[in-house]
N, C-alpha and C. Protein backbone atom coordinates (compact mmCIF):
# COMPACT_ATOMS: atom_id res chain seq x y z
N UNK A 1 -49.31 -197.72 -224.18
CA UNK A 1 -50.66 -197.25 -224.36
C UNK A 1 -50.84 -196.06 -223.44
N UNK A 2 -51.51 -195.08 -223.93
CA UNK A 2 -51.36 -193.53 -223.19
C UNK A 2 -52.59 -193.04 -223.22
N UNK A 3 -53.84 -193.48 -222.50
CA UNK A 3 -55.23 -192.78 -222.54
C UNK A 3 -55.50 -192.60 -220.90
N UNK A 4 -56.37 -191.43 -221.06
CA UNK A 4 -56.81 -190.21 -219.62
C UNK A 4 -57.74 -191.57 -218.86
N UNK A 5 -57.35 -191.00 -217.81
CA UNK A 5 -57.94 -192.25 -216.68
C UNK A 5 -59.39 -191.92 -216.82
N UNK A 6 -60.03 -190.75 -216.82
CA UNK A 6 -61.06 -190.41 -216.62
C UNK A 6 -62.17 -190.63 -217.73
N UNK A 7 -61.24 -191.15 -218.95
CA UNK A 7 -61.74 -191.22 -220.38
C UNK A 7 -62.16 -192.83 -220.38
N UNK A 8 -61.53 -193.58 -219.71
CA UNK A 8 -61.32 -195.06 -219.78
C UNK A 8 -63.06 -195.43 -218.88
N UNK A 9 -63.90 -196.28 -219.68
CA UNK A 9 -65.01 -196.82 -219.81
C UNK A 9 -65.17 -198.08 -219.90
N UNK A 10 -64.57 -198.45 -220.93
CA UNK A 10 -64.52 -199.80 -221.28
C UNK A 10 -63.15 -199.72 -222.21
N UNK A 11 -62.09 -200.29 -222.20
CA UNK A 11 -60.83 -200.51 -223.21
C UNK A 11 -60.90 -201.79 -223.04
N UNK A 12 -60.25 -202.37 -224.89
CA UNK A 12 -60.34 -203.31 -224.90
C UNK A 12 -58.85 -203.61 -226.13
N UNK A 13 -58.27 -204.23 -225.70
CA UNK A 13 -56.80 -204.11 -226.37
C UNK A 13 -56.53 -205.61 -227.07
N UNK A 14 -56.48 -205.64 -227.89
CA UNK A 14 -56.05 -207.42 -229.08
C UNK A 14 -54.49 -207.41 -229.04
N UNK A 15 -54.46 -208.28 -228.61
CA UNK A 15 -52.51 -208.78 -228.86
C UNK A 15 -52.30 -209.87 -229.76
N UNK A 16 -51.71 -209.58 -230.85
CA UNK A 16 -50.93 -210.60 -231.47
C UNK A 16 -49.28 -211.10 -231.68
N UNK A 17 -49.34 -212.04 -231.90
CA UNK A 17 -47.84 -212.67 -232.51
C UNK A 17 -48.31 -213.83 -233.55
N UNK A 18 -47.52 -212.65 -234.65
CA UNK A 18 -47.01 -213.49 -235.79
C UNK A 18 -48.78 -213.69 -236.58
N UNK A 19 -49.55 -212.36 -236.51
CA UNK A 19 -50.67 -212.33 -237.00
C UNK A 19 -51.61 -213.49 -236.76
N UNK A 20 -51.41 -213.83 -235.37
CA UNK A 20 -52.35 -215.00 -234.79
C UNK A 20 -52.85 -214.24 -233.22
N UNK A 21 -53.88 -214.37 -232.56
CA UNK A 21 -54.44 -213.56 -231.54
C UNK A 21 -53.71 -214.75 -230.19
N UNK A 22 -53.39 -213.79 -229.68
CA UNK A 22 -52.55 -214.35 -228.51
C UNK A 22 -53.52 -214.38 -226.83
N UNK A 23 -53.58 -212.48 -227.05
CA UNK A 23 -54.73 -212.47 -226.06
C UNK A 23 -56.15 -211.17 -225.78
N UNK A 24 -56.56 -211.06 -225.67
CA UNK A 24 -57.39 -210.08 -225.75
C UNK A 24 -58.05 -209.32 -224.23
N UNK A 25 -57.76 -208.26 -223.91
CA UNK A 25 -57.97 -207.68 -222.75
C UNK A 25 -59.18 -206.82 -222.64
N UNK A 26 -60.07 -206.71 -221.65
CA UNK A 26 -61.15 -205.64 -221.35
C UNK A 26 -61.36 -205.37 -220.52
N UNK A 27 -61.54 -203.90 -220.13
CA UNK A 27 -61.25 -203.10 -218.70
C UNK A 27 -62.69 -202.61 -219.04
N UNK A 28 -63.62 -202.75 -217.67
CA UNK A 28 -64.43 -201.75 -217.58
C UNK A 28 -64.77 -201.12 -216.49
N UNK A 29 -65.53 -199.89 -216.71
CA UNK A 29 -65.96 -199.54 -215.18
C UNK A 29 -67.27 -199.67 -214.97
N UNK A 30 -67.22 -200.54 -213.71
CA UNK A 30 -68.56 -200.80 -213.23
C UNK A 30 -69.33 -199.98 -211.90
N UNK A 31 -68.50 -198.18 -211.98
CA UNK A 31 -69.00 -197.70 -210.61
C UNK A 31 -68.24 -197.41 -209.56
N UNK A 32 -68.31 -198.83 -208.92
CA UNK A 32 -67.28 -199.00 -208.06
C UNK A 32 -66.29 -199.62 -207.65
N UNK A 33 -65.33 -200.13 -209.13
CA UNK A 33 -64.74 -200.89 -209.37
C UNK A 33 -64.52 -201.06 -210.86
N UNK A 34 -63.26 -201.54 -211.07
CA UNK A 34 -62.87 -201.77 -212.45
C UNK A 34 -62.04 -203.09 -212.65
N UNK A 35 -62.92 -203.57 -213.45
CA UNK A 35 -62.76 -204.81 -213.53
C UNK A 35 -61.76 -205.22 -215.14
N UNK A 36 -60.80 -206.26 -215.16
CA UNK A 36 -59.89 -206.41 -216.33
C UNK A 36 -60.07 -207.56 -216.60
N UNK A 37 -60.56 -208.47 -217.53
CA UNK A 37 -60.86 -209.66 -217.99
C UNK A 37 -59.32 -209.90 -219.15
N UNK A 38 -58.92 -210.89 -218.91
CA UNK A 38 -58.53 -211.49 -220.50
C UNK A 38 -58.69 -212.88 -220.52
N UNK A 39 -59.21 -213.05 -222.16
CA UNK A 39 -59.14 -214.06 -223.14
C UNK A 39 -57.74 -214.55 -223.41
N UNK A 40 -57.38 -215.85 -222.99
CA UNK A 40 -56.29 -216.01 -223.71
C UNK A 40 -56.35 -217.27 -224.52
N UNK A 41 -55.44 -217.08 -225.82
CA UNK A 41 -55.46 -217.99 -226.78
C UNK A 41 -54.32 -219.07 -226.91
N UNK A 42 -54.66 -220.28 -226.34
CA UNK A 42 -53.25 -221.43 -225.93
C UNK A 42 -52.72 -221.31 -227.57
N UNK A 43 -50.97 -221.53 -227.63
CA UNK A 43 -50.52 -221.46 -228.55
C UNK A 43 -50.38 -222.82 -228.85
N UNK A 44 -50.33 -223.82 -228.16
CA UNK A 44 -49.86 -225.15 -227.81
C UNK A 44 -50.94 -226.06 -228.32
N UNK A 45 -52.31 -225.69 -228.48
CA UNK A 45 -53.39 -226.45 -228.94
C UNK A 45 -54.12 -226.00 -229.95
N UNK A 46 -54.93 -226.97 -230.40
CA UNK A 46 -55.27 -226.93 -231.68
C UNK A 46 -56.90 -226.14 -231.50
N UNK A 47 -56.91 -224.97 -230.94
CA UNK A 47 -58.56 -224.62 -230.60
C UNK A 47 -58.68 -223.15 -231.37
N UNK A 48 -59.79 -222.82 -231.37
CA UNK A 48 -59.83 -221.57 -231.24
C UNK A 48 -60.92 -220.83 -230.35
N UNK A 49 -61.12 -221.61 -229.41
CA UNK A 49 -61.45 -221.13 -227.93
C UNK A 49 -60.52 -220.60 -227.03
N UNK A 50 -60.53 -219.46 -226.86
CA UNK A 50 -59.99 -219.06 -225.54
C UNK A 50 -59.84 -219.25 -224.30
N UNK A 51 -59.19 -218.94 -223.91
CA UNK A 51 -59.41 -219.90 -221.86
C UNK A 51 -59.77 -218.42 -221.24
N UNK A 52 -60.55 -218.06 -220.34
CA UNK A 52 -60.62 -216.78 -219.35
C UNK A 52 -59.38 -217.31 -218.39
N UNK A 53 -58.80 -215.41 -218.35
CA UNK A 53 -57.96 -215.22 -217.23
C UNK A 53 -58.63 -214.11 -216.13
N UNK A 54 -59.00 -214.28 -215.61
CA UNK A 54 -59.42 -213.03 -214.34
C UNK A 54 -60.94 -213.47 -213.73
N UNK A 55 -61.58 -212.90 -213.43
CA UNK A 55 -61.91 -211.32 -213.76
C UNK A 55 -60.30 -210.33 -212.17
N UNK A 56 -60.34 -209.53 -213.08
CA UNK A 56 -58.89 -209.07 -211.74
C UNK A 56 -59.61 -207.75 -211.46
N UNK A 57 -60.50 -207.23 -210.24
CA UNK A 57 -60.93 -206.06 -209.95
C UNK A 57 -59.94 -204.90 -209.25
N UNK A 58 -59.90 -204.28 -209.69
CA UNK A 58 -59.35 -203.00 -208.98
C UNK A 58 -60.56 -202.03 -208.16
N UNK A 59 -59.52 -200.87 -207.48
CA UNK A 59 -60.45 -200.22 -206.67
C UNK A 59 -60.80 -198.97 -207.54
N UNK A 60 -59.69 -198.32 -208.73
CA UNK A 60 -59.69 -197.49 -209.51
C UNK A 60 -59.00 -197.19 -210.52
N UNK A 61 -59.38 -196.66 -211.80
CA UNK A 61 -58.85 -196.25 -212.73
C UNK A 61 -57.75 -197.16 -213.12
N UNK A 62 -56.93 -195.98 -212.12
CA UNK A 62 -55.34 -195.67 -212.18
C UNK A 62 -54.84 -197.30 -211.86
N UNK A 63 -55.18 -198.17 -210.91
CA UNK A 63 -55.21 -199.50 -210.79
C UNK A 63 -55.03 -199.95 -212.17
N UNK A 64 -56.13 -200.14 -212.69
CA UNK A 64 -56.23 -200.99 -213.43
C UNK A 64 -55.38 -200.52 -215.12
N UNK A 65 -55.12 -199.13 -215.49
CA UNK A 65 -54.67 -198.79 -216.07
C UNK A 65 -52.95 -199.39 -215.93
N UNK A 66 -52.74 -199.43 -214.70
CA UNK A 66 -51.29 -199.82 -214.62
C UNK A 66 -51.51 -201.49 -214.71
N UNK A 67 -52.03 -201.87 -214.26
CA UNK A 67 -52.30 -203.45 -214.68
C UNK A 67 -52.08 -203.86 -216.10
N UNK A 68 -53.04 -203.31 -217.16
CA UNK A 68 -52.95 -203.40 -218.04
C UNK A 68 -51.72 -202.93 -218.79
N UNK A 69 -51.35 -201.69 -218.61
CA UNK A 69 -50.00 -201.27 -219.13
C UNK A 69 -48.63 -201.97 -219.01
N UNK A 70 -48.87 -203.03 -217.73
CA UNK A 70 -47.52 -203.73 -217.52
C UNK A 70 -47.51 -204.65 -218.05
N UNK A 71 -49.21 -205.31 -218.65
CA UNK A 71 -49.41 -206.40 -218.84
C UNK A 71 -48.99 -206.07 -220.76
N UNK A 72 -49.16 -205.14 -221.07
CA UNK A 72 -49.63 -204.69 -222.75
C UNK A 72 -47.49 -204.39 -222.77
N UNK A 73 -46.85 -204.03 -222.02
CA UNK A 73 -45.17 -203.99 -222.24
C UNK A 73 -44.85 -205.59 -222.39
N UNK A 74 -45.41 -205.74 -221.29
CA UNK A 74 -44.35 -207.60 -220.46
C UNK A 74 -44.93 -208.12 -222.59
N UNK A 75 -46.31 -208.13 -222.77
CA UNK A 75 -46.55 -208.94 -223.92
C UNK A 75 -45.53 -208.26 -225.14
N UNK A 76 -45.19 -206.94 -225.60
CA UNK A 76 -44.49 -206.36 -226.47
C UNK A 76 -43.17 -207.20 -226.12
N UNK A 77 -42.98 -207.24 -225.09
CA UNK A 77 -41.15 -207.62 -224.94
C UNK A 77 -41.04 -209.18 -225.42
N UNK A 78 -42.52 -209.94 -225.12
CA UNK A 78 -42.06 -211.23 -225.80
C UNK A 78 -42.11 -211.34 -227.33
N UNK A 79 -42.16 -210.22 -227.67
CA UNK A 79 -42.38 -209.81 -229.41
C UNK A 79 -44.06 -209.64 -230.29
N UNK A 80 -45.05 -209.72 -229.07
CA UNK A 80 -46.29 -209.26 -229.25
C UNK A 80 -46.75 -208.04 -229.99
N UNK A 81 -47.80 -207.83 -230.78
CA UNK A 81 -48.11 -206.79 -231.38
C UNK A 81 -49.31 -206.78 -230.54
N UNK A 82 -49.46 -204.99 -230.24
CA UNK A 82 -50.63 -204.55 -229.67
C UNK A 82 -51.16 -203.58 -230.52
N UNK A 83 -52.98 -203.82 -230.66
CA UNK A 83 -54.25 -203.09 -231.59
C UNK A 83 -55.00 -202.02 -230.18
């Protein structure tokens, strides 16, 4: 994923495998701080409630942009599709 730090507001990125939602990420900026939430969807149970993972604050941007970016590869390599 390749967007300008300065552009980033709110991103919000859907991951799937195997056309089922795995997890769902949202970065926003709140000022003075940027905060990254994800939804994640247990594969193991029968729900379609999500569990929260975070909230994970950074001090900026560039933080949280790399957060997410390692987090949006690590999910591709387990054979994840990213929206």
């Amino acid at each position: 994923m390749n967007f300008p730090v300065a552009a980033v507001r709110e991103l919000i990125s859907a991951v799937r495998k195997d056309g089922k939602p795995v997890v769902r990420l949202t970065c926003s900026d709140y000022g003075t701080e940027w905060v990254v939430a994800a939804d994640v969807y247990p594969v193991d149970e029968l729900t379609v409630q999500p569990r929260s993972a975070g909230p994970y604050v950074f001090d900026t941007a560039q933080e949280a942009r790399s957060f997410i970016e390692s987090s949006l590869v690590a999910l591709q390599l387990l054979g994840c599709e990213v929206a």
